[in-house]
Protein backbone atom coordinates (compact mmCIF):
# COMPACT_ATOMS: atom_id res chain seq x y z
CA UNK A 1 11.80 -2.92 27.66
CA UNK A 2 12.78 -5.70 24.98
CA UNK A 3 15.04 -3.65 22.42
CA UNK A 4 17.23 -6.40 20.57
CA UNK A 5 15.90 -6.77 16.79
CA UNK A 6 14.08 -9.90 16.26
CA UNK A 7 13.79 -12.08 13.00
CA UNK A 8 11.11 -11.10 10.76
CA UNK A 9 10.49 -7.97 12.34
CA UNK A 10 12.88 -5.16 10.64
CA UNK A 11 13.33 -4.78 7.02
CA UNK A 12 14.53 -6.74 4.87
CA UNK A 13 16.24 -6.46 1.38
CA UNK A 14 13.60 -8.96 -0.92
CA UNK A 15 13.62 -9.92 -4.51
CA UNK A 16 10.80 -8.21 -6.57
CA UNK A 17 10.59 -11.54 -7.75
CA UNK A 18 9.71 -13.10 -4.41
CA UNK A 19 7.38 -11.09 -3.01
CA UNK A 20 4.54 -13.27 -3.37
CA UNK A 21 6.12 -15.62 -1.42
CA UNK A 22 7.57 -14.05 0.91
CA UNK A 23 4.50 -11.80 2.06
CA UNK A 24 2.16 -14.47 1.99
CA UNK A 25 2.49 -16.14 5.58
CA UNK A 26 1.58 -12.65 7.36
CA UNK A 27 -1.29 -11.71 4.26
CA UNK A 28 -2.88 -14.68 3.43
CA UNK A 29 -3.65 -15.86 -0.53
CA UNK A 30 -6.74 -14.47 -0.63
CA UNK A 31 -4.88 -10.59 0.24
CA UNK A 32 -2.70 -10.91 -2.53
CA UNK A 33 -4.57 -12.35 -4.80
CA UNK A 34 -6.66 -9.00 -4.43
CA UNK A 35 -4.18 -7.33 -4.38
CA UNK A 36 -2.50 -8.57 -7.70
CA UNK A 37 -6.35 -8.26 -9.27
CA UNK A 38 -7.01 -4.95 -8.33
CA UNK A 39 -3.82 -3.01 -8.12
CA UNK A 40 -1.01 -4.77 -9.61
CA UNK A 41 1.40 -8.20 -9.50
CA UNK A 42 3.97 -7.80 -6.50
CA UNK A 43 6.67 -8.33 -8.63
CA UNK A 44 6.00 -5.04 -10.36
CA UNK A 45 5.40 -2.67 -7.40
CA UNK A 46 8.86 -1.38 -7.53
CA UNK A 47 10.77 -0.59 -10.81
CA UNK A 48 14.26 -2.17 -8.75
CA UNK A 49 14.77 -5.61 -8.61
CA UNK A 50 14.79 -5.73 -4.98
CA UNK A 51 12.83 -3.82 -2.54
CA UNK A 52 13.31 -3.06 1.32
CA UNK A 53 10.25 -4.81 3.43
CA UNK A 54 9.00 -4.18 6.87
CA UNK A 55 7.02 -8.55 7.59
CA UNK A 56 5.10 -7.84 10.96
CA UNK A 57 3.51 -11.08 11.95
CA UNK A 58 1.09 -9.14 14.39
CA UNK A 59 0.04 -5.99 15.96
CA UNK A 60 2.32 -2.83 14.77
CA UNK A 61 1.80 0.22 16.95
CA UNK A 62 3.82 3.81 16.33
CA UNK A 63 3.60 5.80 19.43
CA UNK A 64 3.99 8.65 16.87
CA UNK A 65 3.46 9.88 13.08
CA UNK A 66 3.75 7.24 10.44
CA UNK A 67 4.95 9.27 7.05
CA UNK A 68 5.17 7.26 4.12
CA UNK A 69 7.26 9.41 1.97
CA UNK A 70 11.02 10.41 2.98
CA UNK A 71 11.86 13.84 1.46
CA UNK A 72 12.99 16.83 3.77
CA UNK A 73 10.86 19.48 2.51
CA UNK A 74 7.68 17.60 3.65
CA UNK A 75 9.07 16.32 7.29
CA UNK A 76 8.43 18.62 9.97
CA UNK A 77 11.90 20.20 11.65
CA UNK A 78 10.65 19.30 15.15
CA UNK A 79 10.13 15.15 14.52
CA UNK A 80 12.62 12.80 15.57
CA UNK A 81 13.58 10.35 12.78
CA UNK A 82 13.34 7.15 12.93
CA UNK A 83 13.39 5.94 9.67
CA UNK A 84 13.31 2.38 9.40
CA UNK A 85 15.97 1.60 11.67
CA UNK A 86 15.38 2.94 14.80
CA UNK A 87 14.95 1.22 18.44
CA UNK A 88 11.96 -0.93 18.53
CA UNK A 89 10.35 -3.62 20.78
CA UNK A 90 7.62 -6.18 21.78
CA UNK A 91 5.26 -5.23 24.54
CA UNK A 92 4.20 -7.69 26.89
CA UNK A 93 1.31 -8.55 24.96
CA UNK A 94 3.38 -9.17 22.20
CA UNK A 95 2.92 -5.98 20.17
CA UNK A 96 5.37 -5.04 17.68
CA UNK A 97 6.15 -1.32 19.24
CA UNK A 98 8.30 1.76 17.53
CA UNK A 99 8.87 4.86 19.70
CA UNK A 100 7.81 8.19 17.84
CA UNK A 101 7.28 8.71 14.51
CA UNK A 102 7.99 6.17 11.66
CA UNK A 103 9.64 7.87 8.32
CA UNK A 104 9.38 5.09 5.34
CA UNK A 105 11.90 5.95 2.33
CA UNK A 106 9.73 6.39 -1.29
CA UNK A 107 11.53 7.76 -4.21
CA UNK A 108 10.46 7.45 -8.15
CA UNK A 109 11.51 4.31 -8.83
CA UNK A 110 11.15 2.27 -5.96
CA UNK A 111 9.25 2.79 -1.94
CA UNK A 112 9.54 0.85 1.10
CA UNK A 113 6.59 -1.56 2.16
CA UNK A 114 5.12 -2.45 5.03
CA UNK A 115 3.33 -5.23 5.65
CA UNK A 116 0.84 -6.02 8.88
CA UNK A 117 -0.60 -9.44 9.81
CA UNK A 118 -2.78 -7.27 12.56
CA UNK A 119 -3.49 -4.14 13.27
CA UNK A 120 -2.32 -1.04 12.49
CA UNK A 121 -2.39 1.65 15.02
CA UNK A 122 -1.01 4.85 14.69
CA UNK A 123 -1.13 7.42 17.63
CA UNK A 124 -0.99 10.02 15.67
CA UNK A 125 -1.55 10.97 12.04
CA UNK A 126 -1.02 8.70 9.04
CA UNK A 127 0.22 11.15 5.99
CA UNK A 128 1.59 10.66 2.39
CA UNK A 129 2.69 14.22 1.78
CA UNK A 130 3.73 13.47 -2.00
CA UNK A 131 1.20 12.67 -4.79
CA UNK A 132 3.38 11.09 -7.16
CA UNK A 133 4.70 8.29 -4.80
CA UNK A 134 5.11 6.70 -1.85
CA UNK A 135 5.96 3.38 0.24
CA UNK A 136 3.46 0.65 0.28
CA UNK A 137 1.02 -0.27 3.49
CA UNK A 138 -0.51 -3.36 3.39
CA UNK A 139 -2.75 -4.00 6.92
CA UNK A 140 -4.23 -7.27 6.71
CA UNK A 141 -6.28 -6.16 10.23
CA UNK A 142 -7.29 -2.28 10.77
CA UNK A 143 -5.71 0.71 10.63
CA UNK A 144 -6.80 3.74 13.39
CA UNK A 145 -5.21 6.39 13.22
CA UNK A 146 -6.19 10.20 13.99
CA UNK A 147 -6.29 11.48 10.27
CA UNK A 148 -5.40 9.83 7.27
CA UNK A 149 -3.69 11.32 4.08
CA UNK A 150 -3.42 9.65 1.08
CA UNK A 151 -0.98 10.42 -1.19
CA UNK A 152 1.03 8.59 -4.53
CA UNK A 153 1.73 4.99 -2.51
CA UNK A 154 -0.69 1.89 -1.89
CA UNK A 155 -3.02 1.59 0.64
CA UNK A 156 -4.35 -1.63 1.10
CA UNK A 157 -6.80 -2.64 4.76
CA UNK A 158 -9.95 -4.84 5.83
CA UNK A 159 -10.44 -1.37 7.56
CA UNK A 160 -9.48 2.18 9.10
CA UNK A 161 -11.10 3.82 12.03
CA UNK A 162 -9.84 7.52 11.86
CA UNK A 163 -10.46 9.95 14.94
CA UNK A 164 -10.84 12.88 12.57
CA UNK A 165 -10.68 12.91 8.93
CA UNK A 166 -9.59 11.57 5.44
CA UNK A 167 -7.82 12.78 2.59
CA UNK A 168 -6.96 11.84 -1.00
CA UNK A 169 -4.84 13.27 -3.00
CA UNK A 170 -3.65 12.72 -6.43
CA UNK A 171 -4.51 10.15 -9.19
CA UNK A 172 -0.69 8.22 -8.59
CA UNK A 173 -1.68 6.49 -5.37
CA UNK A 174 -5.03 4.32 -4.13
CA UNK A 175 -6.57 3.63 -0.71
CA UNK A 176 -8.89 0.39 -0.74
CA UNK A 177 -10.61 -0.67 2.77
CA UNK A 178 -13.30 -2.96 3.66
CA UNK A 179 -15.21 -0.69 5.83
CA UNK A 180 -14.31 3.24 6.56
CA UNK A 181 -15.07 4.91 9.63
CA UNK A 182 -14.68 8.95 10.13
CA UNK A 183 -15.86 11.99 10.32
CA UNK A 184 -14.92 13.15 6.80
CA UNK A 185 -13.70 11.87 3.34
CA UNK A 186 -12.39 14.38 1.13
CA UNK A 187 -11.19 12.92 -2.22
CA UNK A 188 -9.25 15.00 -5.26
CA UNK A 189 -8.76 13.01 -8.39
CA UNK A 190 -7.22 9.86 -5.78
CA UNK A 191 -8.07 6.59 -6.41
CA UNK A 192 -10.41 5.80 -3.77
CA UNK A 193 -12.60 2.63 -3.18
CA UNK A 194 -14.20 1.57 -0.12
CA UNK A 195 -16.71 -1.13 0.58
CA UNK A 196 -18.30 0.10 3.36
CA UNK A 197 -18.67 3.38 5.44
CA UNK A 198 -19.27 4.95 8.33
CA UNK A 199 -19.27 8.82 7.55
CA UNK A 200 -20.83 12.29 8.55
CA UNK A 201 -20.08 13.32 4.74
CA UNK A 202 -17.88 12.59 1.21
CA UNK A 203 -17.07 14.79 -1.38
CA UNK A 204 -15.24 14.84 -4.85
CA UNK A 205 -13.40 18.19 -4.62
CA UNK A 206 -11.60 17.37 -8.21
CA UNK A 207 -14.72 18.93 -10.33
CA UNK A 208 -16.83 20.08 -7.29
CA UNK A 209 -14.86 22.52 -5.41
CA UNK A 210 -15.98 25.41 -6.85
CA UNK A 211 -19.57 24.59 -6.76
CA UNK A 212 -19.10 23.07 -2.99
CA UNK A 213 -17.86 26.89 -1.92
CA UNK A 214 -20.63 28.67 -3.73
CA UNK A 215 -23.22 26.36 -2.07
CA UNK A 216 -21.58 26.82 1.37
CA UNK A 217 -23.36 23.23 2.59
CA UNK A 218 -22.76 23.00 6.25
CA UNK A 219 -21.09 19.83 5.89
CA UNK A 220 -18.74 20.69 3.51
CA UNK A 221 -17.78 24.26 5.06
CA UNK A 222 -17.46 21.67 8.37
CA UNK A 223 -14.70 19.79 6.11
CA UNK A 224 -12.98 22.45 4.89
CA UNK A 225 -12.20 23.19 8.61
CA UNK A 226 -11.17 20.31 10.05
CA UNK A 227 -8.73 20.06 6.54
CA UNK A 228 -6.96 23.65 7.75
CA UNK A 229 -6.98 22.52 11.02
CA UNK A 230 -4.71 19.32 9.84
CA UNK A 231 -2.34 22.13 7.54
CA UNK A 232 -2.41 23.59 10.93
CA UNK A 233 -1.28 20.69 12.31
CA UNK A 234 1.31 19.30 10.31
CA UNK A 235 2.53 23.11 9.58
CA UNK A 236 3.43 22.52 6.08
CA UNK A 237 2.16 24.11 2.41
CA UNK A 238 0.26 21.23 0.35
CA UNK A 239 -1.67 21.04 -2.37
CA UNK A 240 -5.11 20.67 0.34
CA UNK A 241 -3.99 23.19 1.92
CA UNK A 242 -4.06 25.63 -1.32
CA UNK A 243 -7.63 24.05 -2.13
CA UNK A 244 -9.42 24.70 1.02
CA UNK A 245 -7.92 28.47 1.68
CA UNK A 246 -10.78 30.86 2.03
C-alpha cells in the first residue's frame, strides 16, 4: 500500500486570489466559468485571504463518510477522524484512496474545498450537517454516494448517483448537478438546481409539509421513511429529523 503524500494531492494553503488559476488544470474553463456565473467568483468563496484546498487530478474514493462540516456536536462519537490529514494512497489503478471517513474543516468565515478532476465516490454517506456553512465540493466527474445531505457549503457535479436518498437543507448552501439519480429528493428552502433526473419522487417540504402529511401520498409517506431511517443512521438530532417526526 503506497502511503507517502504525493504533490498535488493533500491540501494546500492557496491565495483567494489565485484560485482561478490554480483550480483550473483539474476543472477545466468551462467549470469555473459556471461556476463564477452561477454561484460566485473564486476569489470570494472564503471571507480569508487564503483558503486550505484538497487538487485531486483523478478519481477520489473515501472508503468511509465524507462530512463537510467540522464541529463536534454533529460528528458521531464512534468515527475515526481523519480530517484532512490522515494516511492516504494511490491504488493500483491510480485512484486517489483515504481510509474511513473524511472530516473537512468549515467555520463562518472561511471552509475547506475540495476539488475532483474524476469521480467522486463515497462508500458511505455524503452529509453537511450545518445549514449555515460548509466546505466546498467541486466534482468535475460524478459523485455516488449512498445518501446525500446538503447543507450551508457548495455543491458543484456533472452528476450524483445516490443509492438511497437526497436532502436539502437550508437557503445558505446550493447543490447544482447535470443529471440526478435516486430514489428521493427532499428539498427545504435549499438552493437546489438540477438539469436532469432520474427520480421515484421530489418534494418542496419548505411550504408543503403540512399539506404533504394531511394528504398522506404514498410517495411522500415512502420519503419520510427512508429520511428517519438516515436520522437513524447517522444517530444525531437535525433539523430533518424534527420535520419528518410523526
Amino acid at each position: 500500500m503506497k502511503t507517502e503524500q504525493i504533490e498535488g494531492e493533500d491540501f494546500r494553503v492557496v491565495p483567494s486570489s489565485d484560485l482561478r488559476q490554480y483550480l483550473k488544470p483539474v476543472l477545466g474553463v468551462d467549470y469555473i466559468d459556471y461556476f463564477e456565473q452561477e454561484i460566485c467568483d473564486l476569489s470570494q468563496l472564503n471571507y480569508e485571504s487564503e483558503v486550505p484546498v484538497l487538487k485531486v487530478s483523478g478519481d477520489l474514493i473515501i472508503e468511509g463518510d465524507l462530512y463537510l462540516c467540522h464541529m463536534d456536536n454533529f460528528i458521531p462519537k464512534k468515527m475515526k477522524w481523519n480530517i484532512g490529514y490522515g494516511k492516504r494512497y494511490f491504488d493500483k489503478s491510480g485512484n486517489y484512496v483515504i481510509p474511513g471517513d473524511f472530516v473537512l474543516n468549515a467555520y463562518m468565515n472561511f471552509a475547506d474545498i475540495v476539488a475532483v478532476g474524476g469521480d467522486l465516490i463515497v462508500k458511505g454517506i455524503v452529509i453537511d450537517p450545518c445549514g449555515d456553512f460548509g466546505a466546498t465540493l467541486l466534482v468535475k466527474g460524478k459523485i455516488t454516494a449512498e445518501w446525500l445531505w446538503c447543507g450551508g457549503g457548495v455543491i458543484l457535479a456533472d452528476g450524483a448517483e445516490i443509492r438511497e436518498s437526497v436532502f436539502g437543507e437550508y437557503n445558505h448552501g446550493s447543490l447544482h448537478l447535470g443529471h440526478l439519480k435516486a430514489k428521493y429528493l427532499i428539498n427545504h428552502d435549499h438552493d437546489t438546481r438540477i438539469k436532469e433526473s432520474e427520480l421515484l419522487a421530489s418534494f418542496d417540504t419548505y411550504n408543503d409539509l403540512e399539506a404533504y402529511n394531511k394528504k398522506k401520498d404514498p410517495a411522500f409517506l415512502e420519503a419520510k421513511k427512508q429520511a428517519q431511517a438516515f436520522f437513524k443512521k447517522v444517530g444525531e438530532k437535525y433539523m430533518f429529523n424534527t420535520l419528518f417526526k410523526d
